[in-house]
Structure formats: C-alpha cells, structure tokens
N, C-alpha and C. Protein backbone atom coordinates (compact mmCIF):
# COMPACT_ATOMS: atom_id res chain seq x y z
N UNK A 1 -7.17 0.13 16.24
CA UNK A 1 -7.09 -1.09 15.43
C UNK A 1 -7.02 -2.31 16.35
N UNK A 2 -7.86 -4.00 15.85
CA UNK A 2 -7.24 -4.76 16.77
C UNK A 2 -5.73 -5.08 16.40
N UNK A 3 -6.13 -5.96 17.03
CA UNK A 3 -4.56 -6.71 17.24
C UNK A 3 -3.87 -7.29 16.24
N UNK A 4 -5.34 -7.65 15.27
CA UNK A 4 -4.75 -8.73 13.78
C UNK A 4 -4.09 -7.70 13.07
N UNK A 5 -3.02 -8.05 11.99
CA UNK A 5 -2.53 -6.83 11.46
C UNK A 5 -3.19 -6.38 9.90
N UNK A 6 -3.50 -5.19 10.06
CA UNK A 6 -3.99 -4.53 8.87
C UNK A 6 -4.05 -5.40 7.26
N UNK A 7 -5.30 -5.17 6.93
CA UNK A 7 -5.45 -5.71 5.63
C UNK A 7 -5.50 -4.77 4.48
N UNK A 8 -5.22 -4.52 3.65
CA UNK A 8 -5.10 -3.45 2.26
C UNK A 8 -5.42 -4.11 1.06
N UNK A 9 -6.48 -3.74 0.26
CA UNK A 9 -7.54 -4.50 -0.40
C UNK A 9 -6.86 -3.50 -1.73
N UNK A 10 -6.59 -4.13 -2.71
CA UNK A 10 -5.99 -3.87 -3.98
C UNK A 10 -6.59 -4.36 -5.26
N UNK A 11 -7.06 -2.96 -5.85
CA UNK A 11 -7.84 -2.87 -6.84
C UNK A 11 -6.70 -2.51 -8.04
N UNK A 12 -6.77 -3.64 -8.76
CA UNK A 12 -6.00 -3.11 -10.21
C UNK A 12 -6.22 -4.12 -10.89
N UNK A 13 -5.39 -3.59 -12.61
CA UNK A 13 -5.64 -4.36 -13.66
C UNK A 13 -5.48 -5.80 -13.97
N UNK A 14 -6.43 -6.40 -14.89
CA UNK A 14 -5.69 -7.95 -15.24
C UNK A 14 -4.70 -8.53 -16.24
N UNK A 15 -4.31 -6.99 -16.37
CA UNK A 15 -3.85 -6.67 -17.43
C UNK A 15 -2.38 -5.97 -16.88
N UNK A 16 -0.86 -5.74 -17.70
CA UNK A 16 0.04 -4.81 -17.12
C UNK A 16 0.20 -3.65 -17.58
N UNK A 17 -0.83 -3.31 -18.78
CA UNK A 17 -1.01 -1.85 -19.33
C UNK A 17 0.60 -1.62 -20.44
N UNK A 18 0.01 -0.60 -21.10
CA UNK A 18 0.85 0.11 -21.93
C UNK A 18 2.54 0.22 -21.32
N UNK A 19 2.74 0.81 -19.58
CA UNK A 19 3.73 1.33 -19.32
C UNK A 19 4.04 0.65 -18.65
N UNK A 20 5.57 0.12 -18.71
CA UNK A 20 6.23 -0.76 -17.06
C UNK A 20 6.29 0.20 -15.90
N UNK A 21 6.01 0.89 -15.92
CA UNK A 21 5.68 1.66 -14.58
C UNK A 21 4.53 1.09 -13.66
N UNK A 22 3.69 0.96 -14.74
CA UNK A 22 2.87 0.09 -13.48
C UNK A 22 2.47 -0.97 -12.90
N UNK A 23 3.65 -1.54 -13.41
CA UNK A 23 4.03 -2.93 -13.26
C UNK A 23 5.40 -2.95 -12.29
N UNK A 24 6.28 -2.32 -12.09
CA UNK A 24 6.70 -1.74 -11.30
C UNK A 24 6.20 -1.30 -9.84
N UNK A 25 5.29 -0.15 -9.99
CA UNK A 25 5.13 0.32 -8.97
C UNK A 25 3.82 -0.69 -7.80
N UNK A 26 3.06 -2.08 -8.92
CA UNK A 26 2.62 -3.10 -8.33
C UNK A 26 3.64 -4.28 -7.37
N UNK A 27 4.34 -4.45 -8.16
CA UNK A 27 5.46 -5.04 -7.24
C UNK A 27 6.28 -4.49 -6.14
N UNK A 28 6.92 -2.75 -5.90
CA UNK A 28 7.15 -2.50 -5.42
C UNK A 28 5.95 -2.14 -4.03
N UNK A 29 4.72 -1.99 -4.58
CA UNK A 29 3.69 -2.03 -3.89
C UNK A 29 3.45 -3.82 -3.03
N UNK A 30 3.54 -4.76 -3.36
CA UNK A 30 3.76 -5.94 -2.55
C UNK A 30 4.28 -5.95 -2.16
N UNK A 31 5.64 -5.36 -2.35
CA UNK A 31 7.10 -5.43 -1.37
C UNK A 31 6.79 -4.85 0.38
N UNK A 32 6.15 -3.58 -0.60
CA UNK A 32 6.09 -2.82 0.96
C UNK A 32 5.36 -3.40 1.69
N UNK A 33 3.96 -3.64 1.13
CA UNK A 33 2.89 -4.55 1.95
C UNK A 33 3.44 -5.59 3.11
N UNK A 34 4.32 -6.64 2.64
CA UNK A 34 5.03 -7.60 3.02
C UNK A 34 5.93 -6.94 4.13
N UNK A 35 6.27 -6.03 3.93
CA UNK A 35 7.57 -5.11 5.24
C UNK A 35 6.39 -4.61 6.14
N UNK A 36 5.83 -4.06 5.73
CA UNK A 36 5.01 -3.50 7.18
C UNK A 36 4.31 -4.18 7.24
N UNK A 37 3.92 -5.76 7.01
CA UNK A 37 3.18 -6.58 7.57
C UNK A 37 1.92 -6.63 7.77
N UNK A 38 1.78 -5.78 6.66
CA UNK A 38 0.06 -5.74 6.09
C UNK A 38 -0.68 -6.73 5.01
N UNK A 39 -1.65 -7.66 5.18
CA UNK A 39 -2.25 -8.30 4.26
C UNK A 39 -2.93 -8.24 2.92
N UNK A 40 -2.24 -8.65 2.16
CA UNK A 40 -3.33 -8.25 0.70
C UNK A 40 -4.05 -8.57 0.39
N UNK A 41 -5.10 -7.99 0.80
CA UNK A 41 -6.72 -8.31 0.17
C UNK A 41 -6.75 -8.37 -1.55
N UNK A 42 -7.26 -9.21 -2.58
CA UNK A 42 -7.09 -8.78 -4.25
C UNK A 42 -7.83 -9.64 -4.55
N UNK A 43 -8.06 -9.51 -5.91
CA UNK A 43 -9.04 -10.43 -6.68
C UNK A 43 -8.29 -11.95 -7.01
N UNK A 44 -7.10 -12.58 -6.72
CA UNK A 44 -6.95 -13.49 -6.64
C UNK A 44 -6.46 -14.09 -8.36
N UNK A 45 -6.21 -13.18 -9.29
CA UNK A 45 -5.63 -13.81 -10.18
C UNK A 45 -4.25 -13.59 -9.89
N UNK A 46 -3.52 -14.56 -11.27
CA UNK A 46 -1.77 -14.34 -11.31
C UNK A 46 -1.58 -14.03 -12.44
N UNK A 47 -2.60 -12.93 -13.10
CA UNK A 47 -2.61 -12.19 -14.58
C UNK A 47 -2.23 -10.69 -13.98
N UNK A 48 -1.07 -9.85 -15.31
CA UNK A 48 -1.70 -8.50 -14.74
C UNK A 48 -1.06 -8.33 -13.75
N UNK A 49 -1.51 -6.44 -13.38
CA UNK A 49 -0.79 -5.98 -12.60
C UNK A 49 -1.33 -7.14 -10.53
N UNK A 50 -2.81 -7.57 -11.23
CA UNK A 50 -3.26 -8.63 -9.72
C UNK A 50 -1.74 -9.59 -9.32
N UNK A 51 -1.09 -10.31 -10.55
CA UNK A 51 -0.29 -11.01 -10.47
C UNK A 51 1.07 -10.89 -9.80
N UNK A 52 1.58 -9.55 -10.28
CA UNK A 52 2.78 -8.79 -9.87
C UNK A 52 2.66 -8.53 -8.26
N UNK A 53 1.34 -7.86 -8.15
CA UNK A 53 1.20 -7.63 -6.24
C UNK A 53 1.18 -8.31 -5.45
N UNK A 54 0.31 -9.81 -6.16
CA UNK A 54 0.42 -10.82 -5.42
C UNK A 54 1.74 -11.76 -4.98
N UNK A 55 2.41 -12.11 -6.40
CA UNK A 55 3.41 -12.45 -6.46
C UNK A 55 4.62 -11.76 -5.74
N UNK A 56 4.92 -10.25 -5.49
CA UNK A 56 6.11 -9.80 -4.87
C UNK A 56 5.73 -9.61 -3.43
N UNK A 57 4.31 -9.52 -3.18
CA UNK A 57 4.30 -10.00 -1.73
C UNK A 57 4.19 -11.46 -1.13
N UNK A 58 4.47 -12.28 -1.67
CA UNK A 58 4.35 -13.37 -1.66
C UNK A 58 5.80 -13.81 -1.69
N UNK A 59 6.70 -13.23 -2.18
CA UNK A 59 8.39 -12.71 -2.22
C UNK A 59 8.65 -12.81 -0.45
N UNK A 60 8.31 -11.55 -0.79
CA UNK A 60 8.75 -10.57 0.37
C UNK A 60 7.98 -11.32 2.03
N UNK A 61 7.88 -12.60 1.59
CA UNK A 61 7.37 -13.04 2.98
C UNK A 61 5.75 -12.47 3.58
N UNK A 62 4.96 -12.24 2.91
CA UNK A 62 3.80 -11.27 3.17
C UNK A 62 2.08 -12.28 3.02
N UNK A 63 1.38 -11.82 3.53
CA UNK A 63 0.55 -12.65 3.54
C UNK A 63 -0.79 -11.96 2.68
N UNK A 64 -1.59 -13.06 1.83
CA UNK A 64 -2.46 -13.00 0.79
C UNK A 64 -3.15 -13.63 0.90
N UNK A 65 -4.58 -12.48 0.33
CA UNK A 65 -5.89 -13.12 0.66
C UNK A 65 -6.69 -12.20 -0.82
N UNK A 66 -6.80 -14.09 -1.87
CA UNK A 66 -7.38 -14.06 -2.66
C UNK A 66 -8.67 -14.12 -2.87
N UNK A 67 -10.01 -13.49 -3.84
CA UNK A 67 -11.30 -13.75 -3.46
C UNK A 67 -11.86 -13.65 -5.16
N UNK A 68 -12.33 -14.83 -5.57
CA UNK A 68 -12.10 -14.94 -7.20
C UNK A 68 -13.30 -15.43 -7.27
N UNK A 69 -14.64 -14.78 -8.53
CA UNK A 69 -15.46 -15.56 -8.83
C UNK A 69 -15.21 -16.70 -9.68
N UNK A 70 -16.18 -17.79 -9.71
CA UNK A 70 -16.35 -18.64 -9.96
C UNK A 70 -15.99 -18.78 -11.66
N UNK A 71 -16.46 -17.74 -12.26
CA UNK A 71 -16.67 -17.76 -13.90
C UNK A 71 -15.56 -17.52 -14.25
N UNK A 72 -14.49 -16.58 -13.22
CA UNK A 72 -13.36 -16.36 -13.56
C UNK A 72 -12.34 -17.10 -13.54
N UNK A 73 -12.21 -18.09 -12.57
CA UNK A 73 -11.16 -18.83 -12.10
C UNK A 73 -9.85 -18.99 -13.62
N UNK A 74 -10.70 -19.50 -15.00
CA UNK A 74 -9.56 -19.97 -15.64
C UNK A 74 -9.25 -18.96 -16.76
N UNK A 75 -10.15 -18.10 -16.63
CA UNK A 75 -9.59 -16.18 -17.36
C UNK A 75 -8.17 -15.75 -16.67
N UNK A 76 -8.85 -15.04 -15.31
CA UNK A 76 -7.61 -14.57 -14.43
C UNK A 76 -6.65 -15.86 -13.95
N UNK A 77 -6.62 -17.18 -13.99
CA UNK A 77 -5.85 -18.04 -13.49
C UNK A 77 -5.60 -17.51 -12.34
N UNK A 78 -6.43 -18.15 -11.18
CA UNK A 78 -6.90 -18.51 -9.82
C UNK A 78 -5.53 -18.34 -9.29
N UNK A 79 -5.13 -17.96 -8.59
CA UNK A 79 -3.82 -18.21 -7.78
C UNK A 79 -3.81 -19.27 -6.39
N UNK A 80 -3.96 -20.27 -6.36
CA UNK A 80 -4.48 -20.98 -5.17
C UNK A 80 -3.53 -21.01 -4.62
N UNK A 81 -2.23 -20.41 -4.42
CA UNK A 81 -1.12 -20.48 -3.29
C UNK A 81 -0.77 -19.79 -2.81
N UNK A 82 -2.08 -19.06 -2.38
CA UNK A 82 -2.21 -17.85 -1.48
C UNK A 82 -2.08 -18.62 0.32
N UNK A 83 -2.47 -17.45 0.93
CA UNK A 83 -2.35 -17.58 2.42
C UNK A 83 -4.24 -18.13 2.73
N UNK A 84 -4.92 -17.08 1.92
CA UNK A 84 -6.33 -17.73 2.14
C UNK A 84 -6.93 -17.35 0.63
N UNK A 85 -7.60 -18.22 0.07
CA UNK A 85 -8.06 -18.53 -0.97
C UNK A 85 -9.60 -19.04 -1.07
N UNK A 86 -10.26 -17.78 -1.90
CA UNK A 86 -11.55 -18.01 -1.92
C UNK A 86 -12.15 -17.81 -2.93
N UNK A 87 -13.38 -19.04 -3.41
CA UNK A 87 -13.71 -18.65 -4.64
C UNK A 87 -15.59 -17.87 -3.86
N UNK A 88 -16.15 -17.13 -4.72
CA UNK A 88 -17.77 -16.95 -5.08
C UNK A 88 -18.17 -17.14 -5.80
N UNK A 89 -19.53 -16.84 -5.51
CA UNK A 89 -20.25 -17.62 -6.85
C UNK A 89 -20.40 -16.29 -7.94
N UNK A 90 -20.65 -15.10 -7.64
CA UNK A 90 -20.58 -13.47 -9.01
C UNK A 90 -19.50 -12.45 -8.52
N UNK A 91 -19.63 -11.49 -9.01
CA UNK A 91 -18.70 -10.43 -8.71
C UNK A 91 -18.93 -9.52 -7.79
N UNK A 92 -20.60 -9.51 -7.59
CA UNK A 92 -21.15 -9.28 -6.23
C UNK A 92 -20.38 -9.11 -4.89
N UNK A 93 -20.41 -10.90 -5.01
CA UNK A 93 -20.02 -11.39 -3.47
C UNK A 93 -18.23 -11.06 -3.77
N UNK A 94 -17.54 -10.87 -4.57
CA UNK A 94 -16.16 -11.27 -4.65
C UNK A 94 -15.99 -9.60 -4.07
N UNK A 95 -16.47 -8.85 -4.55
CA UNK A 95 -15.90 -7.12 -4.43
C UNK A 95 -16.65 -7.18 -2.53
N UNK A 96 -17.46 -7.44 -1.81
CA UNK A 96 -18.23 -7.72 -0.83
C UNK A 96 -16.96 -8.07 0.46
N UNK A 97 -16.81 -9.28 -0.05
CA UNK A 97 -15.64 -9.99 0.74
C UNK A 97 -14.15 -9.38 0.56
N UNK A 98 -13.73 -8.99 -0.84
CA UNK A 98 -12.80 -7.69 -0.53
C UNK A 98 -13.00 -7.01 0.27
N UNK A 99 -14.49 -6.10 0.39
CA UNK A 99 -13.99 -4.57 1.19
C UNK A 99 -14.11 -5.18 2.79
N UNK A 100 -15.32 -6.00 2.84
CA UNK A 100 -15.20 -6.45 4.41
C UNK A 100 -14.14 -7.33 4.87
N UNK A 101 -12.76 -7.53 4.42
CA UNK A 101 -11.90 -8.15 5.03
C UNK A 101 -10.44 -6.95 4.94
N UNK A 102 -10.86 -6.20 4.72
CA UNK A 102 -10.17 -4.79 4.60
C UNK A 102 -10.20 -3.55 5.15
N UNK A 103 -9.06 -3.10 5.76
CA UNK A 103 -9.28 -1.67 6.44
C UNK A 103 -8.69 -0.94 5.65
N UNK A 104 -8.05 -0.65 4.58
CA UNK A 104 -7.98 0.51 3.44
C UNK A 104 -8.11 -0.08 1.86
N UNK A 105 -8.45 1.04 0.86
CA UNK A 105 -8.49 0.27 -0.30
C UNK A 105 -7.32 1.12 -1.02
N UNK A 106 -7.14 0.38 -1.90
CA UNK A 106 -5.78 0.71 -2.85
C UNK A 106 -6.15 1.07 -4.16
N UNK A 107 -6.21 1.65 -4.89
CA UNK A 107 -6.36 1.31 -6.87
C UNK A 107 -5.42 1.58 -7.38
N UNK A 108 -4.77 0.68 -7.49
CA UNK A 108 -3.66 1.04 -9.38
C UNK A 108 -4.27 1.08 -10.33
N UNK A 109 -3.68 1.31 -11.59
CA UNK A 109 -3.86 1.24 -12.89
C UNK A 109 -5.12 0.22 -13.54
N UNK A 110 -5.97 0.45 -13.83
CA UNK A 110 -7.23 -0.97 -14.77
C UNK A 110 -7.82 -0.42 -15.35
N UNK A 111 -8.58 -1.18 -15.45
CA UNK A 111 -9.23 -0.86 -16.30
C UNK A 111 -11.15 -0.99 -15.74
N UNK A 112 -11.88 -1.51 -17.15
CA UNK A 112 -13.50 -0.97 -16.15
C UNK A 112 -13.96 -1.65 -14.95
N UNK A 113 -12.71 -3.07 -14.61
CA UNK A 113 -13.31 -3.66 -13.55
C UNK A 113 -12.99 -2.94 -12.25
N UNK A 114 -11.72 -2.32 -12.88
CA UNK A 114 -10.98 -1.44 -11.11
C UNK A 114 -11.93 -0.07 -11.42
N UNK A 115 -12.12 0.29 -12.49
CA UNK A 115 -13.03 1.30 -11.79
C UNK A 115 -14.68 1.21 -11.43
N UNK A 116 -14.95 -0.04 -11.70
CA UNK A 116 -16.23 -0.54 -10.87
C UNK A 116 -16.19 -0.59 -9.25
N UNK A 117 -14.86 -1.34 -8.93
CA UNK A 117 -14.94 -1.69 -7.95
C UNK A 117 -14.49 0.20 -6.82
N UNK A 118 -13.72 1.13 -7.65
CA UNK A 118 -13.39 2.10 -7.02
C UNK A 118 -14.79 2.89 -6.94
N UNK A 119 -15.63 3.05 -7.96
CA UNK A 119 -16.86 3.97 -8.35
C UNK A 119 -17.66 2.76 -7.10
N UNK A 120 -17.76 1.82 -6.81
CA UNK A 120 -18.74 1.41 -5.57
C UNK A 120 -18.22 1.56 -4.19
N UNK A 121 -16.78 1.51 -4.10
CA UNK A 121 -16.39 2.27 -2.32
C UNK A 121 -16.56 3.51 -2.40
N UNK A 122 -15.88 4.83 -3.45
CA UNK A 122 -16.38 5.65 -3.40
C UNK A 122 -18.01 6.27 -3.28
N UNK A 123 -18.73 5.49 -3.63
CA UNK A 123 -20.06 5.56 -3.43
C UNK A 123 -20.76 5.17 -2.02
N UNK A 124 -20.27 4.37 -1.49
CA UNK A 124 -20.59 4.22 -0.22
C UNK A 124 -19.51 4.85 0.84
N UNK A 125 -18.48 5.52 0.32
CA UNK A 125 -17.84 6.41 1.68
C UNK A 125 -18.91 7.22 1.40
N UNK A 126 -19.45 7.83 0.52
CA UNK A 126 -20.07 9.47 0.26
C UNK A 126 -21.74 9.07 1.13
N UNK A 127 -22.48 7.98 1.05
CA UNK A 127 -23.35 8.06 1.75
C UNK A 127 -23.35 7.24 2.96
N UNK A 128 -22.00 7.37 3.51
CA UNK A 128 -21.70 7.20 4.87
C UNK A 128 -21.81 5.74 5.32
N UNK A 129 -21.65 5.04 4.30
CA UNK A 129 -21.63 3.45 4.60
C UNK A 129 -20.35 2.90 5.49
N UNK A 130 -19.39 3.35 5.55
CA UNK A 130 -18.20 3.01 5.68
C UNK A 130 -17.11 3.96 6.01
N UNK A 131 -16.07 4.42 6.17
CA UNK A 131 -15.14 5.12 6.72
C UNK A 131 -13.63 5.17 6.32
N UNK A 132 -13.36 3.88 5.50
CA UNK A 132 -12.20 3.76 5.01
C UNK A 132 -11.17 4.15 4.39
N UNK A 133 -10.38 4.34 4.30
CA UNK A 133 -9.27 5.08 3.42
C UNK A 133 -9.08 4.71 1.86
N UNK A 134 -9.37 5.48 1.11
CA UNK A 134 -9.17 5.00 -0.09
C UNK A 134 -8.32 5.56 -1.12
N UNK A 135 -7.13 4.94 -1.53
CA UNK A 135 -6.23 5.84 -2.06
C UNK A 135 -6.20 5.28 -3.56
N UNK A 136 -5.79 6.54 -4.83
CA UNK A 136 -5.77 5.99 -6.07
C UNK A 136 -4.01 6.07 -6.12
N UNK A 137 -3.22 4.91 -6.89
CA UNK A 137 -2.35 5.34 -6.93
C UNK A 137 -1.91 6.07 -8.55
N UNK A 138 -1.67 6.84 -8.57
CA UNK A 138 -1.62 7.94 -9.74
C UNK A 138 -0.07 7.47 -10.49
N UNK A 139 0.28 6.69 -10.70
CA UNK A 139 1.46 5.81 -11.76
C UNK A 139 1.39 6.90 -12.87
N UNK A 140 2.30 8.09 -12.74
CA UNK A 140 2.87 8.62 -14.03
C UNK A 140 1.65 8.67 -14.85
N UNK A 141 0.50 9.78 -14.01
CA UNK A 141 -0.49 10.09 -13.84
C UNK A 141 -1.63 9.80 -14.67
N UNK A 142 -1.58 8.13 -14.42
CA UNK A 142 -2.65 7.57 -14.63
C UNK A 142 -3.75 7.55 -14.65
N UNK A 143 -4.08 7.86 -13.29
CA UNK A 143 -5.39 8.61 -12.83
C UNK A 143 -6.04 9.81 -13.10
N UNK A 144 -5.14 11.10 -13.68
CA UNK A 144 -5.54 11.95 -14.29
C UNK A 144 -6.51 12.45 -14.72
N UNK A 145 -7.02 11.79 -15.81
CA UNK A 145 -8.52 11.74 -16.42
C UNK A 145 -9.45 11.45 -15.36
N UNK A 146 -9.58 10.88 -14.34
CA UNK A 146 -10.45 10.16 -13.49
C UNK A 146 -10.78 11.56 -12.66
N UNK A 147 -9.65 11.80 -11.70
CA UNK A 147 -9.90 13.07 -11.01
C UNK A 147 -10.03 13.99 -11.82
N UNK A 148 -9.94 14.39 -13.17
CA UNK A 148 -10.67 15.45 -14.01
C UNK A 148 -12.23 15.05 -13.82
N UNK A 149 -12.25 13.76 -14.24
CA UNK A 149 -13.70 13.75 -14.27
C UNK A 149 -14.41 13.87 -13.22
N UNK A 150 -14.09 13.62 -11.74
CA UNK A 150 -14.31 13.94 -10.52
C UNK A 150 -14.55 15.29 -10.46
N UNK A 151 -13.77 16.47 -11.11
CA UNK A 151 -14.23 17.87 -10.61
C UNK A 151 -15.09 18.02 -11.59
N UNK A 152 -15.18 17.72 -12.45
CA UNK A 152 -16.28 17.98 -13.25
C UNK A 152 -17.46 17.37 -12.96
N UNK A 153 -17.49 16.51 -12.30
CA UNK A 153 -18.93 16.37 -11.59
C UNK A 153 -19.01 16.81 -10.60
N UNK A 154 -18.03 17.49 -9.63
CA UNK A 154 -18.61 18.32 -8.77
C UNK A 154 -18.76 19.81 -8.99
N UNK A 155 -18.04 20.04 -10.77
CA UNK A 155 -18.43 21.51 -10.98
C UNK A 155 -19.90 21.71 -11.33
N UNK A 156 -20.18 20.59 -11.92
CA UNK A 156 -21.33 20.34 -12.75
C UNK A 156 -22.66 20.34 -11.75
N UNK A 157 -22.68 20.16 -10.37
CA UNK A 157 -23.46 20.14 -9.57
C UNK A 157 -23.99 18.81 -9.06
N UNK A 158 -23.52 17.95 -9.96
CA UNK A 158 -23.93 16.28 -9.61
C UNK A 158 -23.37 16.03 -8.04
N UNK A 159 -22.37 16.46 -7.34
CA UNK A 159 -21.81 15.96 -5.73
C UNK A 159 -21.38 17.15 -5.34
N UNK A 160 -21.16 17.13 -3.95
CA UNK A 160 -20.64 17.92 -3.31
C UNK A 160 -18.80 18.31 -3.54
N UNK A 161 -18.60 19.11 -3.32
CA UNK A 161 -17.41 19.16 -3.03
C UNK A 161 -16.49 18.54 -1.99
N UNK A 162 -17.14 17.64 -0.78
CA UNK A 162 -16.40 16.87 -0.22
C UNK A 162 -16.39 15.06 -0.62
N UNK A 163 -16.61 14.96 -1.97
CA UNK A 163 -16.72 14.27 -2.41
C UNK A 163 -14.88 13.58 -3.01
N UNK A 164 -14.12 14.95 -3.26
CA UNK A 164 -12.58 14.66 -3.26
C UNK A 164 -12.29 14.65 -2.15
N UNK A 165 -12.97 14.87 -0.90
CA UNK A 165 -12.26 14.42 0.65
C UNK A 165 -11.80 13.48 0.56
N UNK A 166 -12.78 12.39 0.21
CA UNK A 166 -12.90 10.86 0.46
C UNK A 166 -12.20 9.87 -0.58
N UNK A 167 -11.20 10.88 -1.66
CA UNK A 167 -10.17 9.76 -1.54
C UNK A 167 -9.31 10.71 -1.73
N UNK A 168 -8.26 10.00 -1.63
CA UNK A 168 -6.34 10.80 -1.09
C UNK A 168 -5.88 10.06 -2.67
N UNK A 169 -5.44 10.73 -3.02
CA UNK A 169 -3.86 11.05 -4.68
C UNK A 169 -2.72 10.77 -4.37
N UNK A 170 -1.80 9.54 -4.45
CA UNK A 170 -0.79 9.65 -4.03
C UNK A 170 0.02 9.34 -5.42
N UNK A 171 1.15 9.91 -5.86
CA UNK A 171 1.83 9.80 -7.27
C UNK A 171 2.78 8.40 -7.10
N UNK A 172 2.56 8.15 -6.22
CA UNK A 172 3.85 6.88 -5.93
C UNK A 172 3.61 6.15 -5.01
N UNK A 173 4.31 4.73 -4.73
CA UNK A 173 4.63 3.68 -3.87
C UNK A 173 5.14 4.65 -2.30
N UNK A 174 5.97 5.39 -2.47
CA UNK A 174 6.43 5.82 -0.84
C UNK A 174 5.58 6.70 -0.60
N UNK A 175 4.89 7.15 -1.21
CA UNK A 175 3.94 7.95 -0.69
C UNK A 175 2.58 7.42 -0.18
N UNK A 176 2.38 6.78 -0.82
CA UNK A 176 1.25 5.75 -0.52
C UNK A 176 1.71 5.35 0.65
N UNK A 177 2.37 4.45 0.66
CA UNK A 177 3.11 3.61 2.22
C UNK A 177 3.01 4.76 3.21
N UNK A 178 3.46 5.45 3.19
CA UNK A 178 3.53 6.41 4.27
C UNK A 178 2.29 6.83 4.68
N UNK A 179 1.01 7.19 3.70
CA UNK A 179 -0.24 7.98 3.68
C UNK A 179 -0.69 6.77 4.67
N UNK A 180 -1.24 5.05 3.88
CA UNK A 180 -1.25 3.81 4.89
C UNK A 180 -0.32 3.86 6.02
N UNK A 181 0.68 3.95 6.49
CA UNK A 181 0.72 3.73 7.60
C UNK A 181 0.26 4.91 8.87
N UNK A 182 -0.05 6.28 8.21
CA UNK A 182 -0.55 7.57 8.90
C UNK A 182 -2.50 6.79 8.89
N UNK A 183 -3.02 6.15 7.68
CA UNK A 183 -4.06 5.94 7.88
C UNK A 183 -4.50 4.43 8.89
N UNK A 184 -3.40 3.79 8.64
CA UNK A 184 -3.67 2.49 9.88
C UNK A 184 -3.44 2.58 11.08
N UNK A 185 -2.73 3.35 11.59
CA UNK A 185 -2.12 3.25 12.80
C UNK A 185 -3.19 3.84 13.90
C-alpha cells in the first residue's frame, strides 16, 4: 500500500430500511472507519443508511469523500461538509470515481442502486478488471437472498464457481473491520 491511508468505498441505501439494525451497524461502521483511519469513499448524500456512515464518521474524527450526481444533489441532499466533495454530471461517472478512489468496497443494506453498483464491481473482479476486496455486509441476513441467488447462477451454469471467491460474507461490523484490516494491510 502507499503511504496515503486506505480508502473504503461504501455502497448502501438512501433509505434506513425496515430494521434499526442497519442503521446501526452503518454508524457503527463509520465509527470504525474513523479509528483505523480509513477514508470513506460514498455517494455523498445525508439520507439513509449514506447519511448515518457519513455522519458517524464524521463524529469519530474520520475523513469523507463524497461523489454525487448532478440530478441528485436535492433527492439525496448533497452533504457538502465533507472532507472532499464532488459533484458529476450521471451515475456513470459518480460509481467510476467511487471505485477509482478506493482500495476496498463495502455494501450494506439498499436497495437497486447498491445492487447496481455491487452487480458492476462484481462484474469486473470476475473479468479481471480489478483486484479489490469486496465485502457484503450481511445485517441480520440481509444479504441472504442475494448469495442464494449467486449459487443459483452458478448452479445453473451461467458463472463459474469462483465467482463466490470474489466476494467475502461478513455478518457484522467486527468482522468486517477485521476482514479490512487483513485485506489492507
């Protein structure tokens, strides 16, 4: 790694969902960010579980790096009191400038925009675009359905079976932290 300290690019809802759990485990997720002195890469609203991550690392002394299209700014309400703050012009360039200012990706809980943005890194770890760590966090097993549907397309013959290599399951915040700091270091 260089010298700058690790960035962790966080994919989740704009929304805080059905359960305070994952609203919870977003904030406790900024907390940690902020302690081990890792940067949050995110879509830059202060809606939603985006809001909670941003906001408790933003607590916790931690540094944030928002990247918001243009159309969105007054949907998600822009967070401009970030550390670096950027608007684009589509969703293109906004998911773009996420992954390239990022050395692991994160997903909590969302909905179809977090799994756009997870279904396009996963798609480019598998044809070797990239190398990154990509972890789902499984909130009182959120994710569930998703990795069902994952083996079922690799029972089905659509991918390989090292297709669950390329991302890591973690059920929780300390587990995650721990998996990131085994994957940054």
């Amino acid at each position: 790694m260089s010298a700058s300290p690790a960035s962790v690019c966080v994919y989740c809802g704009s929304r805080f969902g059905a359960d305070p759990a994952y609203r919870e485990a977003a904030t406790e997720l900024g907390a940690a960010l902020a302690a081990e002195g890792w940067q949050l890469v995110y879509g830059a609203g202060d809606v939603g579980l985006m809001g909670a991550v941003a906001n408790a690392t933003q607590a916790a002394g931690g540094a944030t790096f928002g990247v918001i299209p243009l159309h969105l700014l007054s949907h998600e309400v822009g967070k401009r009191d970030l550390t670096s703050f950027i608007v684009t012009e589509n969703m293109h360039e906004r998911k773009k400038v996420m992954f390239m200012n990022s050395n692991a990706i994160v997903v909590l809980p969302g909905g179809a925009g977090s799994l756009d943005e997870f279904f396009e890194v996963l798609t480019w770890r598998q044809l070797g675009l990239h190398d990154k760590p990509v972890f789902l966090l499984n909130t009182k097993g959120y994710w569930d359905p998703l990795i069902g549907l994952i083996d079922h397309v690799i029972d089905q013959g659509f991918a390989d079976a090292s297709l669950k290599g390329y991302v890591s399951v973690v059920a929780d915040v300390a587990a995650l932290r721990a998996s990131l700091r085994a994957a940054l270091s």
